[in-house]
N, C-alpha and C. Protein backbone atom coordinates (compact mmCIF):
# COMPACT_ATOMS: atom_id res chain seq x y z
N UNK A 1 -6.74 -13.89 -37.48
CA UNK A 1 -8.07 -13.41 -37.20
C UNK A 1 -8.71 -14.27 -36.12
N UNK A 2 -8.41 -15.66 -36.33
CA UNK A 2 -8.66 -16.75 -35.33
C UNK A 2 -8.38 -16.09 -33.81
N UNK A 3 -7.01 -16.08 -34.09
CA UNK A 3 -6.43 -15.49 -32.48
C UNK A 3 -6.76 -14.61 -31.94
N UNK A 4 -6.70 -13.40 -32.34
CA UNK A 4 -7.97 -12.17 -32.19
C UNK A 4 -9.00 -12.30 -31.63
N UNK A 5 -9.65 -13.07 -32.36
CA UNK A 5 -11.35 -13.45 -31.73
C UNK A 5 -11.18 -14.35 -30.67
N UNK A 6 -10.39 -15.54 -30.62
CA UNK A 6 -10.38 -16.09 -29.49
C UNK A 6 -10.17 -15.38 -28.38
N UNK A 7 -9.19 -14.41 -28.38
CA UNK A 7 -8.62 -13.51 -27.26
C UNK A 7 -9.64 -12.64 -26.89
N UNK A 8 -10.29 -12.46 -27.89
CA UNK A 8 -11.44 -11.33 -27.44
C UNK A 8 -12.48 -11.90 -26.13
N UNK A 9 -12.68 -13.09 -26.78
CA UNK A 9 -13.41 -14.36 -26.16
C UNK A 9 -13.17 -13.91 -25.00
N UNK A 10 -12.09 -14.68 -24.64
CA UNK A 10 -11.34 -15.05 -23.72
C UNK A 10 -11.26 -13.97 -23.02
N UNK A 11 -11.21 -12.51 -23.40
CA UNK A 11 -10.96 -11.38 -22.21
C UNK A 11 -12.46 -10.98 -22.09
N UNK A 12 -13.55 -11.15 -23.11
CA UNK A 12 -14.73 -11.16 -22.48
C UNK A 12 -15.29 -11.86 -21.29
N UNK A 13 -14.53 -13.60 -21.59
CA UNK A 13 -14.94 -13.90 -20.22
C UNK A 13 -14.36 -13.69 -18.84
N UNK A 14 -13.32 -13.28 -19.14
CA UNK A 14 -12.54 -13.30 -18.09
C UNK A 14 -12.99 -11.51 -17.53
N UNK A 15 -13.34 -10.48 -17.70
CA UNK A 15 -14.26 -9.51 -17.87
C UNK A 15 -15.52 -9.87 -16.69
N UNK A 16 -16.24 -11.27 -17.87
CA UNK A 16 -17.38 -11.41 -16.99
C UNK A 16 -17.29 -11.78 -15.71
N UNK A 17 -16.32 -11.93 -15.49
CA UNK A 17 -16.12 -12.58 -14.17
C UNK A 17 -15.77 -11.96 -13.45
N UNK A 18 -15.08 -11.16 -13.46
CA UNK A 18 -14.52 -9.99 -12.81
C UNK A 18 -15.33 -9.36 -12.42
N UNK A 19 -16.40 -8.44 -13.25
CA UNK A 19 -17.13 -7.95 -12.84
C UNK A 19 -18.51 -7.97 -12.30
N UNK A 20 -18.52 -9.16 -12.08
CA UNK A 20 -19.21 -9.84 -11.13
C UNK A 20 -19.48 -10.49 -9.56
N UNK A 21 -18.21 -10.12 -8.84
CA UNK A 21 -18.22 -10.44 -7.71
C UNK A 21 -18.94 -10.97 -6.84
N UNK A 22 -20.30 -9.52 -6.77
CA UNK A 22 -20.47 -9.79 -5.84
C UNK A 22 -22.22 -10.69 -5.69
N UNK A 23 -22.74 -10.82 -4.96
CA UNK A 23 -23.95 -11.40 -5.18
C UNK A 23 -25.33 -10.53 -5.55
N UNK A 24 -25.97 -10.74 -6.37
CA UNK A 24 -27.46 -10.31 -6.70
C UNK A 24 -28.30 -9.80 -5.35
N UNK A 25 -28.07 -7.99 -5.52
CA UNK A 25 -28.96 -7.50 -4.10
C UNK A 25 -30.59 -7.06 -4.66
N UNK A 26 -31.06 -8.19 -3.88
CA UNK A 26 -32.75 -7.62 -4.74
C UNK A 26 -33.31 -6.54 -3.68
N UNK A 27 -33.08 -5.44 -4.04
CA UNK A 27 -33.60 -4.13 -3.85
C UNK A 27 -34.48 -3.71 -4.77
N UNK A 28 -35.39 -2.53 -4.46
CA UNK A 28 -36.35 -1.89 -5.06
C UNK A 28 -36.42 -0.39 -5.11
N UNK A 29 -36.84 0.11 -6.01
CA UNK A 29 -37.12 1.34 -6.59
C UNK A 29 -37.53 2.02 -4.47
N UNK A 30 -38.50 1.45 -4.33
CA UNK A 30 -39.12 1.91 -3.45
C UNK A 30 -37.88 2.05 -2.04
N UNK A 31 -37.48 0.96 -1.93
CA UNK A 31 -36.58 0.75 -0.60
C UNK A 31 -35.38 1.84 -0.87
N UNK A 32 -35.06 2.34 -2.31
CA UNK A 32 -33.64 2.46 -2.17
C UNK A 32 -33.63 4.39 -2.49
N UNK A 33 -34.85 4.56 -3.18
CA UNK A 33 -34.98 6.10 -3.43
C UNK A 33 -35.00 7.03 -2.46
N UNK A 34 -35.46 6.90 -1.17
CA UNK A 34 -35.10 7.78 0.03
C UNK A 34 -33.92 7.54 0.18
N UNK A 35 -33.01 6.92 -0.16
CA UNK A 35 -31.52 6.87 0.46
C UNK A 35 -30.94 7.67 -0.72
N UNK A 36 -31.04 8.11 -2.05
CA UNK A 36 -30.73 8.86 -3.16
C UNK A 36 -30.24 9.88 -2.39
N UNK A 37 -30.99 10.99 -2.39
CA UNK A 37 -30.80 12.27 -1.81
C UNK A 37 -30.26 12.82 -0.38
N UNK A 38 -29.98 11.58 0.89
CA UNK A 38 -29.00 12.15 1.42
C UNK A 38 -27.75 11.80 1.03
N UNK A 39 -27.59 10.96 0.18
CA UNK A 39 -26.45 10.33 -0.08
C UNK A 39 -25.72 11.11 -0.81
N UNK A 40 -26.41 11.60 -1.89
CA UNK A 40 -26.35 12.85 -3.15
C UNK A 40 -25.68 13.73 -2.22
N UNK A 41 -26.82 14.37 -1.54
CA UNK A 41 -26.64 16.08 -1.27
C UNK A 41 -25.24 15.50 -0.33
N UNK A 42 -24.68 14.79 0.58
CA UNK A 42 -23.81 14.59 0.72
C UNK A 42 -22.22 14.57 0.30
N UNK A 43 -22.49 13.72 -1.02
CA UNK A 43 -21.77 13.73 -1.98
C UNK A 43 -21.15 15.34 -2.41
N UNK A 44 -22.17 15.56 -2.72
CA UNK A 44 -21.77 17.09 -3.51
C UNK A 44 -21.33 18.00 -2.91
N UNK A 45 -21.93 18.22 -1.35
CA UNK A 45 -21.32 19.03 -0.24
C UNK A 45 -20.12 18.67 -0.27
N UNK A 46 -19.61 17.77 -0.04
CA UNK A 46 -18.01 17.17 0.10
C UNK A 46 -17.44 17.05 -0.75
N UNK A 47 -17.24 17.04 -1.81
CA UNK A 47 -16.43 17.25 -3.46
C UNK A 47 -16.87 18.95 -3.28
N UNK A 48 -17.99 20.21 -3.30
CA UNK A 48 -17.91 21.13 -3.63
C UNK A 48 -16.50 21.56 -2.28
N UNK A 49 -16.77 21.30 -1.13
CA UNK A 49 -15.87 22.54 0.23
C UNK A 49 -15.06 21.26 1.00
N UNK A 50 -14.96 20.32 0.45
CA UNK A 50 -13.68 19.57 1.27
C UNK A 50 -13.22 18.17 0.42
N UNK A 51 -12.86 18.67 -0.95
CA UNK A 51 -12.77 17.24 -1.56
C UNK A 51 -11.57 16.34 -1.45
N UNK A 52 -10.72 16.91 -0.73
CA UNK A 52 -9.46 16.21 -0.48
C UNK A 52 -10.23 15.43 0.99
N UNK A 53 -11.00 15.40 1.38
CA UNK A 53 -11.22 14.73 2.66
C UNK A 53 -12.01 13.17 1.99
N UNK A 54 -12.28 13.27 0.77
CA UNK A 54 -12.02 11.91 -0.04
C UNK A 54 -13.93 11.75 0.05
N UNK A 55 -14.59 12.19 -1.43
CA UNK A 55 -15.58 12.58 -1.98
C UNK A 55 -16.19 11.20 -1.97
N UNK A 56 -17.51 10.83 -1.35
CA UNK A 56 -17.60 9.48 -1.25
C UNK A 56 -18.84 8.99 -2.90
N UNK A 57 -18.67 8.01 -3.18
CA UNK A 57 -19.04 7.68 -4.54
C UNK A 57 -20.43 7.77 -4.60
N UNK A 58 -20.85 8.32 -5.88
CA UNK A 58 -22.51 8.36 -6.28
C UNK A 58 -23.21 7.02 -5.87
N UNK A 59 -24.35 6.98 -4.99
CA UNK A 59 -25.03 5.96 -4.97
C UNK A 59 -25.54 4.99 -5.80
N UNK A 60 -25.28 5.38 -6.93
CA UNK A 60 -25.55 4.21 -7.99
C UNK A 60 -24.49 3.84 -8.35
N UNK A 61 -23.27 4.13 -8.03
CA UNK A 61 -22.29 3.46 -8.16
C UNK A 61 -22.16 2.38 -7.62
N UNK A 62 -22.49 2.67 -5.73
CA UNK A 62 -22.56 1.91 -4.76
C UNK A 62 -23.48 0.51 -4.81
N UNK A 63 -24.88 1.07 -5.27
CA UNK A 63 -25.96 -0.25 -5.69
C UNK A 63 -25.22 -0.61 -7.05
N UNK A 64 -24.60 -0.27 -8.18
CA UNK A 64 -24.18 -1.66 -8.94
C UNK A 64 -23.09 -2.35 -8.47
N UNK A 65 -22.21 -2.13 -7.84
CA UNK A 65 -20.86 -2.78 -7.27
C UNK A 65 -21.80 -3.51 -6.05
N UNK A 66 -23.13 -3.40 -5.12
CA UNK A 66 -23.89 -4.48 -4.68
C UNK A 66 -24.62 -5.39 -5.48
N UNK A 67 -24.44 -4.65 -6.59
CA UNK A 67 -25.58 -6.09 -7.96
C UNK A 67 -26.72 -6.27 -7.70
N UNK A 68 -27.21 -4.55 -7.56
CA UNK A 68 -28.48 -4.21 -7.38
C UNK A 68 -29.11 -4.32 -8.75
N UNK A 69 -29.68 -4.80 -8.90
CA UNK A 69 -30.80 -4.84 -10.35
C UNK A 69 -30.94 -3.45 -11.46
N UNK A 70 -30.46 -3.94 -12.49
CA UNK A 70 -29.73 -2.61 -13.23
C UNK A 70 -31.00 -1.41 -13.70
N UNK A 71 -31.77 -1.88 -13.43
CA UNK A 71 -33.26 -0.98 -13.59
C UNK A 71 -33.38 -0.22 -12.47
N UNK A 72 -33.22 -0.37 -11.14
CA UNK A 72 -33.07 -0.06 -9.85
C UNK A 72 -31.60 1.33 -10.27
N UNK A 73 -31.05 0.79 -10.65
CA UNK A 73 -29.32 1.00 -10.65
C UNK A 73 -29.86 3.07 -11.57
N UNK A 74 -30.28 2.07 -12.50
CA UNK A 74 -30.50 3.53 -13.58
C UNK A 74 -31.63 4.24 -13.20
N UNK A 75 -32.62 4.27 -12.46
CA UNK A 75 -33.45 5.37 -11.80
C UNK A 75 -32.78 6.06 -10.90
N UNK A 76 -31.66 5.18 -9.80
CA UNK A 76 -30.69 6.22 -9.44
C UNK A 76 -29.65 7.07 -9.87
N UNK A 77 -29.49 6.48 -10.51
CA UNK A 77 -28.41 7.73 -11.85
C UNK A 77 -29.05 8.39 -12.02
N UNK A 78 -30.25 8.43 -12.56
CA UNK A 78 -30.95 9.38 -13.54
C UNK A 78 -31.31 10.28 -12.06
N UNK A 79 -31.63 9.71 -10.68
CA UNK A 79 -32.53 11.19 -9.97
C UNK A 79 -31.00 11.57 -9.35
N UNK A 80 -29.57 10.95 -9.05
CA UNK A 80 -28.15 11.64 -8.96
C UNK A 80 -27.62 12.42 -9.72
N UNK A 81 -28.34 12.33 -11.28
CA UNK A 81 -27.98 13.48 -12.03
C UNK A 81 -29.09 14.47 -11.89
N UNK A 82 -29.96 14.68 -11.97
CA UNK A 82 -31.34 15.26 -11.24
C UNK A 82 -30.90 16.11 -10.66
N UNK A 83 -30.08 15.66 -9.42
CA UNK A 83 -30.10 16.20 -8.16
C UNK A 83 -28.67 17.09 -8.47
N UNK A 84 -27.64 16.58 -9.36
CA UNK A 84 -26.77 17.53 -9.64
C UNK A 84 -26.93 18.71 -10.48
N UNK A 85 -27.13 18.27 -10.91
CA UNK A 85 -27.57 19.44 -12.23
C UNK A 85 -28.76 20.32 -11.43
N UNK A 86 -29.72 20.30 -10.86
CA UNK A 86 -30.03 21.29 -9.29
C UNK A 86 -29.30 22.28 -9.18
N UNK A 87 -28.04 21.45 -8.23
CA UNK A 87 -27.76 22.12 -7.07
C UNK A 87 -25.90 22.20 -8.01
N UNK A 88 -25.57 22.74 -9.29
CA UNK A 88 -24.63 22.83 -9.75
C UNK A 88 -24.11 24.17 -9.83
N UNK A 89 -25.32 25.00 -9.33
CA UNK A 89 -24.22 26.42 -9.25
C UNK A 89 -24.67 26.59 -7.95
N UNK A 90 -24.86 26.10 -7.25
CA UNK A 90 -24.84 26.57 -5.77
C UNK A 90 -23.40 27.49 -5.26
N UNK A 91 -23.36 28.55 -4.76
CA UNK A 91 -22.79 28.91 -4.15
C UNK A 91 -21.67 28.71 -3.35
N UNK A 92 -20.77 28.30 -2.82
CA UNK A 92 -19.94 28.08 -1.32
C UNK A 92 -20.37 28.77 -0.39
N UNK A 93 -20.34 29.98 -0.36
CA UNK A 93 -21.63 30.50 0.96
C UNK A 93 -22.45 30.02 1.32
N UNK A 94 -23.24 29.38 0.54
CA UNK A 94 -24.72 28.70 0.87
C UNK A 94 -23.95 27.02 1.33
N UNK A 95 -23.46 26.81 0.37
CA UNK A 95 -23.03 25.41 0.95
C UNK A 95 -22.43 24.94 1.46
N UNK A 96 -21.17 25.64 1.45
CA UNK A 96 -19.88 24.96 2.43
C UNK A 96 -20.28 25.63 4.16
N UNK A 97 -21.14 25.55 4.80
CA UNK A 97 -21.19 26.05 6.08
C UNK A 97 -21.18 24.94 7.33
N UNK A 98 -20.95 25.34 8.02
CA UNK A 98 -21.13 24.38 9.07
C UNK A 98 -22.73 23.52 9.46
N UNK A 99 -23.58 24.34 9.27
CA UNK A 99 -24.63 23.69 9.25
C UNK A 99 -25.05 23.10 7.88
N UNK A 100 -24.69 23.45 6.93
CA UNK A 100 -25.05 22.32 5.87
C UNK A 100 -24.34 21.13 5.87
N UNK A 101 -23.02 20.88 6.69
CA UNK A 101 -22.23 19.99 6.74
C UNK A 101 -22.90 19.03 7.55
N UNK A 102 -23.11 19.78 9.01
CA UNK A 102 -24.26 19.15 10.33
C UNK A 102 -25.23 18.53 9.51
N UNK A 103 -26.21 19.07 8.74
CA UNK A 103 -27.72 18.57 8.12
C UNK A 103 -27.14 17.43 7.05
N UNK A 104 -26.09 17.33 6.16
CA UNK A 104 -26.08 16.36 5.29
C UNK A 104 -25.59 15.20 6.00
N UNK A 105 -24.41 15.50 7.21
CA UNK A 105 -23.95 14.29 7.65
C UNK A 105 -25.04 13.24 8.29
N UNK A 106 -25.85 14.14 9.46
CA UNK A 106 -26.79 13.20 9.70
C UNK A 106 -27.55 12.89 8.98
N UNK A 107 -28.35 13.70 7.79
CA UNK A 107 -28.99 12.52 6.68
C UNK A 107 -28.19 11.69 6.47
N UNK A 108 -27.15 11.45 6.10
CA UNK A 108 -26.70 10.45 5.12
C UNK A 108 -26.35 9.34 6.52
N UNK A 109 -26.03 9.38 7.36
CA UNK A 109 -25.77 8.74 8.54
C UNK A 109 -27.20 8.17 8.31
N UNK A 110 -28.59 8.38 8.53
CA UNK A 110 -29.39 7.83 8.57
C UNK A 110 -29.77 6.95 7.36
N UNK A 111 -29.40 7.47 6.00
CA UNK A 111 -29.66 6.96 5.17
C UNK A 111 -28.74 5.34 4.83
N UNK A 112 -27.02 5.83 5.50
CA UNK A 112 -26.77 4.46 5.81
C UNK A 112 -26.56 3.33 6.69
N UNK A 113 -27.66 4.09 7.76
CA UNK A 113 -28.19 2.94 8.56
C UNK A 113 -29.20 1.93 7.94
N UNK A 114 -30.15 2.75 6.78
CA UNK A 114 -30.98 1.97 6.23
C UNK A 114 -30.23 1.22 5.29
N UNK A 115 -29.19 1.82 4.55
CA UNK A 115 -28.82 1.05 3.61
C UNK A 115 -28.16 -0.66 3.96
N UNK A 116 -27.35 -0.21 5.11
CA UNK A 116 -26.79 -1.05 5.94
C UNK A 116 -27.90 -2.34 6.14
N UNK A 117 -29.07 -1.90 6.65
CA UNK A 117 -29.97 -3.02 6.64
C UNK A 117 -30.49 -4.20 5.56
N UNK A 118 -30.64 -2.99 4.27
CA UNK A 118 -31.07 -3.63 3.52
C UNK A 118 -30.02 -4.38 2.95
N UNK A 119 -29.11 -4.45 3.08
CA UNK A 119 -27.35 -5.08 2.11
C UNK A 119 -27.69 -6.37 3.14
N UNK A 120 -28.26 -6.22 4.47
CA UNK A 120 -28.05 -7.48 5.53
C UNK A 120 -27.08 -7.76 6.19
């Protein structure tokens, strides 16, 4: 039972460490919520009409793997699921077009110019 628990220990810490990498990004609700939704509608365009072209990860994925502040972290989940659950029966007509492709890329292009800034 000893050994067990020690091991548990032991892969807890070794866990903590791991998943910790990278350094503490102090971001805010405010700085990071305009970047939600091109990032999103992005997302979803590209997993719904070209997902083999390699579906890029939910933004709150992205801010916790930066060690964005987990309060920060979960208002973006919560408006990425928001925003899916939306736009979940959308069409392919409506969405897979060339101009919805045009309109999300440059949002999200803009959105990670800002993001880009704020990471430093």
């Amino acid at each position: 039972m000893r050994a067990a628990m020690a091991a548990g220990t032991f892969a807890a810490a070794i866990v903590g460490c791991v998943s910790a990498p990278y350094p503490q990004l102090d971001v805010s609700w405010e700085q990071v919520g305009p970047l939600v939704a091109p990032f999103t509608y992005r997302m979803l365009i590209v997993a719904q009409c070209d997902p083999m072209s390699g579906v890029p990860k939910p933004f709150d994925a992205v801010l916790a793997e930066a060690g964005a502040p987990a309060d920060v972290v979960a208002k973006v989940a919560a408006e990425v699921s928001r925003i899916r659950e939306e736009n979940s029966d959308n069409p392919d007509e409506y969405v897979c077009t060339p101009e919805m492709f045009e309109m999300s890329e440059a949002a999200s292009a803009e959105a990670q110019a800002a993001w880009d800034e704020l990471k430093g």
